[in-house]
Protein backbone atom coordinates (compact mmCIF):
# COMPACT_ATOMS: atom_id res chain seq x y z
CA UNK A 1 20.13 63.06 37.59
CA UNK A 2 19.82 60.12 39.80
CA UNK A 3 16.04 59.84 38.69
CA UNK A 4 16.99 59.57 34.97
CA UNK A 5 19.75 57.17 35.82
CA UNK A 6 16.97 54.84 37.96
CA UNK A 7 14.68 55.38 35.25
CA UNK A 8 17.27 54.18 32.01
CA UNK A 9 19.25 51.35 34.14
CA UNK A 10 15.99 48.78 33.91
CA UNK A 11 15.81 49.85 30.37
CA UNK A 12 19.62 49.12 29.77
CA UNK A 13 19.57 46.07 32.01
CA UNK A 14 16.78 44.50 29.60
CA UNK A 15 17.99 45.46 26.55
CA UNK A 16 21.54 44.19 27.44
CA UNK A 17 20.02 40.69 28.90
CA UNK A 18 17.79 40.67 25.35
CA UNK A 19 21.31 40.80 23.30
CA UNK A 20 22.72 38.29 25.50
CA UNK A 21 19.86 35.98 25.44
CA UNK A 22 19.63 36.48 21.45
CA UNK A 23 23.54 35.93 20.75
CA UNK A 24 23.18 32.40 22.94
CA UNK A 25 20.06 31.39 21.47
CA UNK A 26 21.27 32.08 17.84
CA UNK A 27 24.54 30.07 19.14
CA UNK A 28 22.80 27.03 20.37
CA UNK A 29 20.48 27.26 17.11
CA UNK A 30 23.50 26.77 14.85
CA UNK A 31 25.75 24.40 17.76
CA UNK A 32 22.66 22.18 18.14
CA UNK A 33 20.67 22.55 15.19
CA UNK A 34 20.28 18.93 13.30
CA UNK A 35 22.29 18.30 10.64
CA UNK A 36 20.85 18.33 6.81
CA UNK A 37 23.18 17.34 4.31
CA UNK A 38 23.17 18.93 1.04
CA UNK A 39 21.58 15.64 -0.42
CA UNK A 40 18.30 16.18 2.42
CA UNK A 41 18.28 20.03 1.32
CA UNK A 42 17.55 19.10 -2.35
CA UNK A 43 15.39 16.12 -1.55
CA UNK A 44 13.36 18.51 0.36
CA UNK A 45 13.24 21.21 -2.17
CA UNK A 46 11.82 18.25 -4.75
CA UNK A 47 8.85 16.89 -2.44
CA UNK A 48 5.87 18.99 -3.48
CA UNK A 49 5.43 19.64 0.54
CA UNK A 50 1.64 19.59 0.31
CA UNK A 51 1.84 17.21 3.72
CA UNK A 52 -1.03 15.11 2.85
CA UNK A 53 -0.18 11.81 3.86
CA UNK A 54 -0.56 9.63 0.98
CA UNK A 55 3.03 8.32 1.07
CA UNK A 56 2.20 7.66 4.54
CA UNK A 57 4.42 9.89 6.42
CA UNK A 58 3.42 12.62 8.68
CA UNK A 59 4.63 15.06 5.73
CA UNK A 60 7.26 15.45 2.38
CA UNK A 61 10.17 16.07 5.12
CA UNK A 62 9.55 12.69 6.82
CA UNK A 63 8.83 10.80 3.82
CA UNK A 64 12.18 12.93 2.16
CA UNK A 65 14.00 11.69 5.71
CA UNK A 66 12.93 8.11 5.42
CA UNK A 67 14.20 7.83 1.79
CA UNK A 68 17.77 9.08 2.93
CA UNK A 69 17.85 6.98 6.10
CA UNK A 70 16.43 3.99 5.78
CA UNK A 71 16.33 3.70 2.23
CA UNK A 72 12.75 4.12 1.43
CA UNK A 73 10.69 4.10 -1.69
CA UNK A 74 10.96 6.72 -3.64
CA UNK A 75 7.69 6.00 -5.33
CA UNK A 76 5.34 6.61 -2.69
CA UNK A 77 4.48 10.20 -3.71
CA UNK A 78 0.61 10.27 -5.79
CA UNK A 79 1.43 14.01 -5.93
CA UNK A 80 4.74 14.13 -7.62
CA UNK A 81 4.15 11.04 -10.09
CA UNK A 82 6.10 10.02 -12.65
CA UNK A 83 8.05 13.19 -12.77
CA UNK A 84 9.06 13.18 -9.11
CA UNK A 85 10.13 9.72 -9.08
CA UNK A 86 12.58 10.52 -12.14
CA UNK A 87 14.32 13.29 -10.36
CA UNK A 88 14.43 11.53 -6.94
CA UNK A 89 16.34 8.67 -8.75
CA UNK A 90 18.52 11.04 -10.54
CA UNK A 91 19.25 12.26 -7.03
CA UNK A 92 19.79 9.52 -5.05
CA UNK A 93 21.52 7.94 -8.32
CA UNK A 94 19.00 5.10 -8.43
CA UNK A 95 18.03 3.27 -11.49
CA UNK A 96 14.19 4.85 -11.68
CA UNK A 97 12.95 2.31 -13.91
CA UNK A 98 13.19 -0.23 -10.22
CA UNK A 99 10.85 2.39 -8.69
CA UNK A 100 7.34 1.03 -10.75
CA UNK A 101 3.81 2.77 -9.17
CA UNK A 102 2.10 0.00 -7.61
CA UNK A 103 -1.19 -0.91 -6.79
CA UNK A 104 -3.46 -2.70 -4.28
CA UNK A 105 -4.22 -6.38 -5.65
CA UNK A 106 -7.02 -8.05 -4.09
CA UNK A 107 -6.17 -12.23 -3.56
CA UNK A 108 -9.53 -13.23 -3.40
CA UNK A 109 -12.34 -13.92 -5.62
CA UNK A 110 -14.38 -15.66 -2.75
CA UNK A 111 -17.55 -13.47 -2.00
CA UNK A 112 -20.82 -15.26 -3.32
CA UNK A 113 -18.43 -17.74 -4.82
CA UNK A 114 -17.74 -19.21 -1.56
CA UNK A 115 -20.74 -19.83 1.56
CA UNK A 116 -20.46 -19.36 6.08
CA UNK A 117 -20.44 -22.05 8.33
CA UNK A 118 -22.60 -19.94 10.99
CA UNK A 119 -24.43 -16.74 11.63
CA UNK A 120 -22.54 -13.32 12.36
CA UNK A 121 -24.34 -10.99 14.32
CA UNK A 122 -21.53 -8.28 15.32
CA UNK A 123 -20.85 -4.67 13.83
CA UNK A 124 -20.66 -5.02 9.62
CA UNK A 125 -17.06 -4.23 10.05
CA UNK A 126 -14.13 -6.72 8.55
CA UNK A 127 -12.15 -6.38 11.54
CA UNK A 128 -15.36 -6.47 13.79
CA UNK A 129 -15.92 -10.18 12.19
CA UNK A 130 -12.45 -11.07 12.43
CA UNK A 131 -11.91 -10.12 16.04
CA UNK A 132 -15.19 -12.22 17.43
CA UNK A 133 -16.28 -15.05 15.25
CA UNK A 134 -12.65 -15.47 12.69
CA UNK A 135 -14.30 -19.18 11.63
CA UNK A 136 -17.38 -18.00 10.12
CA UNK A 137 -16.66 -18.25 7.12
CA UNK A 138 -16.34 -21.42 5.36
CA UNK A 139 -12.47 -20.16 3.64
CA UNK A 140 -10.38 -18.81 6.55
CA UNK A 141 -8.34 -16.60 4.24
CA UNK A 142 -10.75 -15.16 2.16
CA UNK A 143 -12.54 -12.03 1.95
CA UNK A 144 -14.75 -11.20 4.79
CA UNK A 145 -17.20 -8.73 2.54
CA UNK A 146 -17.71 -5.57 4.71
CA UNK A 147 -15.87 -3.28 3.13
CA UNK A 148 -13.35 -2.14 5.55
CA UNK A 149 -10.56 -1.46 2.69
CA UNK A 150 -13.09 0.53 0.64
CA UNK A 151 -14.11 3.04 3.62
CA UNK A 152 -10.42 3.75 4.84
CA UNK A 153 -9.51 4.69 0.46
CA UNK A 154 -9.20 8.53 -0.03
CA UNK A 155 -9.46 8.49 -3.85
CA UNK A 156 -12.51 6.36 -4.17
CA UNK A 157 -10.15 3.33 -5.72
CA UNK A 158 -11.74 0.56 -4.73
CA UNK A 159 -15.45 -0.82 -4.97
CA UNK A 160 -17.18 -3.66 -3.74
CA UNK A 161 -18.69 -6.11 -6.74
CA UNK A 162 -22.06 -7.66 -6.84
CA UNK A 163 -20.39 -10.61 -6.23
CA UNK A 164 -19.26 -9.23 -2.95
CA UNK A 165 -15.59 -8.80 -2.92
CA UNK A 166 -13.45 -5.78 -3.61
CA UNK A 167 -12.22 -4.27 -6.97
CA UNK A 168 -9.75 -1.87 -7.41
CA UNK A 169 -9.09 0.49 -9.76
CA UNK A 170 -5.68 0.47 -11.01
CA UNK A 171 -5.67 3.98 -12.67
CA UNK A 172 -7.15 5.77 -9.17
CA UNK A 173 -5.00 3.30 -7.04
CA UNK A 174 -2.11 5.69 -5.64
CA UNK A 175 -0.54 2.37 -3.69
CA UNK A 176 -0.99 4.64 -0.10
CA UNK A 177 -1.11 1.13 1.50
CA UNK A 178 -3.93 1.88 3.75
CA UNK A 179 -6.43 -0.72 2.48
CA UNK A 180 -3.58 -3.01 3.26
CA UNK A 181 -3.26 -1.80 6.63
CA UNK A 182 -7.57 -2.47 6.99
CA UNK A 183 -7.75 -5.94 6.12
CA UNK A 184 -7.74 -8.04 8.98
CA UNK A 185 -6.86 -11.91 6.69
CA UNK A 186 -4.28 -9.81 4.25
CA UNK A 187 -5.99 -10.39 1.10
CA UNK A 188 -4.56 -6.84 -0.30
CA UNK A 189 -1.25 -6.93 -1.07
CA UNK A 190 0.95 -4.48 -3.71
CA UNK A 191 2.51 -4.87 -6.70
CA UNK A 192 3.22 -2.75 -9.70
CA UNK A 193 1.16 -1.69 -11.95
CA UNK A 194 3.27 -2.77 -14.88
CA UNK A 195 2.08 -6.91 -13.51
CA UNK A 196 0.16 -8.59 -16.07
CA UNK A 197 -1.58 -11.41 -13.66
CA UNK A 198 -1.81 -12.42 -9.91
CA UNK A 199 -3.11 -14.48 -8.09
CA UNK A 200 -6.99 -13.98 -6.94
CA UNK A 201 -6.44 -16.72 -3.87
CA UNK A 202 -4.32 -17.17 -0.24
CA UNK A 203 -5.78 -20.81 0.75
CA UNK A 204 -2.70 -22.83 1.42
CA UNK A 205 -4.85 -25.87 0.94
CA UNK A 206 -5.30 -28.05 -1.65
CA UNK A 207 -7.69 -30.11 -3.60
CA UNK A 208 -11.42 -30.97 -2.51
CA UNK A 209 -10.71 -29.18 0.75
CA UNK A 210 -10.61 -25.76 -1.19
CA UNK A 211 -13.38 -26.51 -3.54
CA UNK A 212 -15.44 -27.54 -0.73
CA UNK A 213 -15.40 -23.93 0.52
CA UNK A 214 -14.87 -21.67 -3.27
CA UNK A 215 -15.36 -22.36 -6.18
CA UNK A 216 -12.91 -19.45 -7.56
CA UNK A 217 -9.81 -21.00 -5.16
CA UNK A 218 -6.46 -22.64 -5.75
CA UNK A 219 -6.67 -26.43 -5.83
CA UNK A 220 -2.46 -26.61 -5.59
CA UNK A 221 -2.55 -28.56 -9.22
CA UNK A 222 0.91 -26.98 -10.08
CA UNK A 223 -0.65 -27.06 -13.72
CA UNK A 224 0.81 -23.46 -13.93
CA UNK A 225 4.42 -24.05 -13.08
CA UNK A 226 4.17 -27.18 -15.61
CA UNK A 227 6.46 -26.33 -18.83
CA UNK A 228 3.54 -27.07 -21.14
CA UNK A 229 1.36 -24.76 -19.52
CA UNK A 230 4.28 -22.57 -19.22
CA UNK A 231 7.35 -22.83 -21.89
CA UNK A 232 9.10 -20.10 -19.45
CA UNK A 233 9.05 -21.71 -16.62
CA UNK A 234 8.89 -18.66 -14.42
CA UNK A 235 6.31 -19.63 -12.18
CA UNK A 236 6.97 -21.85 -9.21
CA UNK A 237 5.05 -23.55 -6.17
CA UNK A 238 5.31 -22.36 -3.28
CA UNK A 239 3.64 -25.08 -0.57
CA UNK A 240 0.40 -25.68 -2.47
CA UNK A 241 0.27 -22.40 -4.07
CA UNK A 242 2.17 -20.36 -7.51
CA UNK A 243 4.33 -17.76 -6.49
CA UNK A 244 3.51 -15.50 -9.82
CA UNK A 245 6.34 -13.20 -10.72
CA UNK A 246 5.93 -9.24 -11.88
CA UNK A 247 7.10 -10.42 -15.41
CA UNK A 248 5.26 -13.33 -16.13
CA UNK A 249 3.96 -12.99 -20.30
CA UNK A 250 3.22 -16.56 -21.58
CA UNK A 251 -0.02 -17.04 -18.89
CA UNK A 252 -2.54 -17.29 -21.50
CA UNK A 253 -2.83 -20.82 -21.45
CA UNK A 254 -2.51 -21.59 -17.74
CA UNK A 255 -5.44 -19.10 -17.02
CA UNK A 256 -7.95 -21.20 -19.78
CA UNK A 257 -6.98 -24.60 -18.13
CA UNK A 258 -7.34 -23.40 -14.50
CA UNK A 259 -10.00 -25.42 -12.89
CA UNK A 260 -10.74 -23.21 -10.28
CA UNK A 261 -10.42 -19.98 -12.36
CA UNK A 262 -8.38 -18.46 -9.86
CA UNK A 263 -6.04 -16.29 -11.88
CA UNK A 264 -6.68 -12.23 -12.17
CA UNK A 265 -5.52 -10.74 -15.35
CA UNK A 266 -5.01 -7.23 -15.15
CA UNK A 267 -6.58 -6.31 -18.33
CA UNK A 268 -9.81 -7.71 -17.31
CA UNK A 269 -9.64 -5.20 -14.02
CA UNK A 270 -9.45 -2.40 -16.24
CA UNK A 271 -12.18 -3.17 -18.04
CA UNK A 272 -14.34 -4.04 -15.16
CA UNK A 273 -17.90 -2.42 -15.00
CA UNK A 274 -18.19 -0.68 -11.63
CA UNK A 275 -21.66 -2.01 -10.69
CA UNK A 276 -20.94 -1.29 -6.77
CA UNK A 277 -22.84 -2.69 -3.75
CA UNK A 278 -22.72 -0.50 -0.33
CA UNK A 279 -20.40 -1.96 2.17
């Protein structure tokens, strides 16, 4: 008797320390477990939870986390679309029309248009150029040429033109922000897809100085914010350059008088021939 009693106490003694152990870990699980409102729950239960990044999150629940908290876009899915954005807003109880896809605008037309001061003899790398000779080139905003912005796009959305600056195409374009993130003078910028016309240029100069260095750059002649050149007077200077608003219709006649031919007209990206150059 004693035998079976050593032999079954172990097995009691374990079996009683695993229901012990399991009660207090299912009690700290529920005591200390964070807390998801019902909101989260249904936000969570929206995101298509393919993790891939786009939005650029780690995954759906962080980008679903970052919406509720600190009142991120809700647009930032390429996934979910159109449809994802609607039910988001319906949601949150946001106004979906405010949520318009984007897309990565390039402000520079510079490329053969514009010439270098000296030799570069680093890595063919944006950033590379930037870090050890930033006064190459002869505009020190423009458009360095290499390509970084095309190499870091997953869905093959932008291209580099024969006239060696980068194109995007709005229809691939999923506004992922990385390009952004690449270029080391902040040429890329974005802004929705619903935008007529931007601005191809970020030289703060004026005048000679800027067509000394491209011939596709802002001279600051505030012809554009003139009421003649535009009856709605929506666009305004800002320093030497236009600051163009998202609903700017009555450009047609400011882009024919520009001298320096700096305006980009969405229209003409879309119907831009891909004839790509390796970066």
């Amino acid at each position: 008797m004693e035998n079976v009693f050593a032999i079954l106490l172990p097995i009691f003694t374990v079996a009683g320390l695993g229901l012990v152990f399991g009660f207090v870990l299912s009690f700290a699980s529920k005591r200390f477990a964070p807390e998801i409102n019902e909101t989260e729950e249904k936000l969570f239960e929206l995101l298509p939870g393919v993790n891939c990044g786009a939005c650029g999150y780690a995954g759906c629940q962080a980008y679903g986390k970052a919406i509720i908290k600190s009142k991120e876009e809700i647009n930032k899915c390429p996934v979910g679309g159109d449809e994802l954005v609607g039910k988001i807003a319906k949601l949150m109880g946001v106004d979906a029309s405010s949520a318009l896809k984007q897309f990565a605008a390039v402000h520079c037309q510079g490329g053969k248009n514009t010439f270098s001061k000296a030799a570069y003899l680093g890595i063919n790398t944006c950033a590379g150029e930037a870090l050890t000779t930033p006064n190459r080139g002869a505009c020190e905003w423009g458009c360095l040429g290499y390509g970084d912005c095309v190499k870091v796009c997953d869905f093959d959305a932008i291209h580099m033109s024969e006239d060696g600056y980068p194109v995007v195409d709005i229809d691939k374009c999923t506004a992922c922000g990385k390009c952004v993130k690449a270029c080391p003078r902040a040429v890329i910028t974005l802004i929705p897809k619903t935008q007529k016309i931007y601005l191809g240029c970020r030289n703060p100069q004026k005048g000679k100085i800027v067509k000394d260095v491209c011939s596709h750059g802002c001279i600051g002649c505030r012809m554009c914010s003139l009421p003649k050149f535009t009856p709605s007077g929506k666009v305004k200077m800002k320093g030497n350059l236009p600051e163009i608003p998202s609903d700017w219709d009555d450009y047609e006649i400011s882009v024919q008088k520009c001298p320096g031919k700096c305006f980009v007209v969405m229209e003409d990206i879309k119907t831009f021939s891909y004839e790509t150059v390796s970066p």
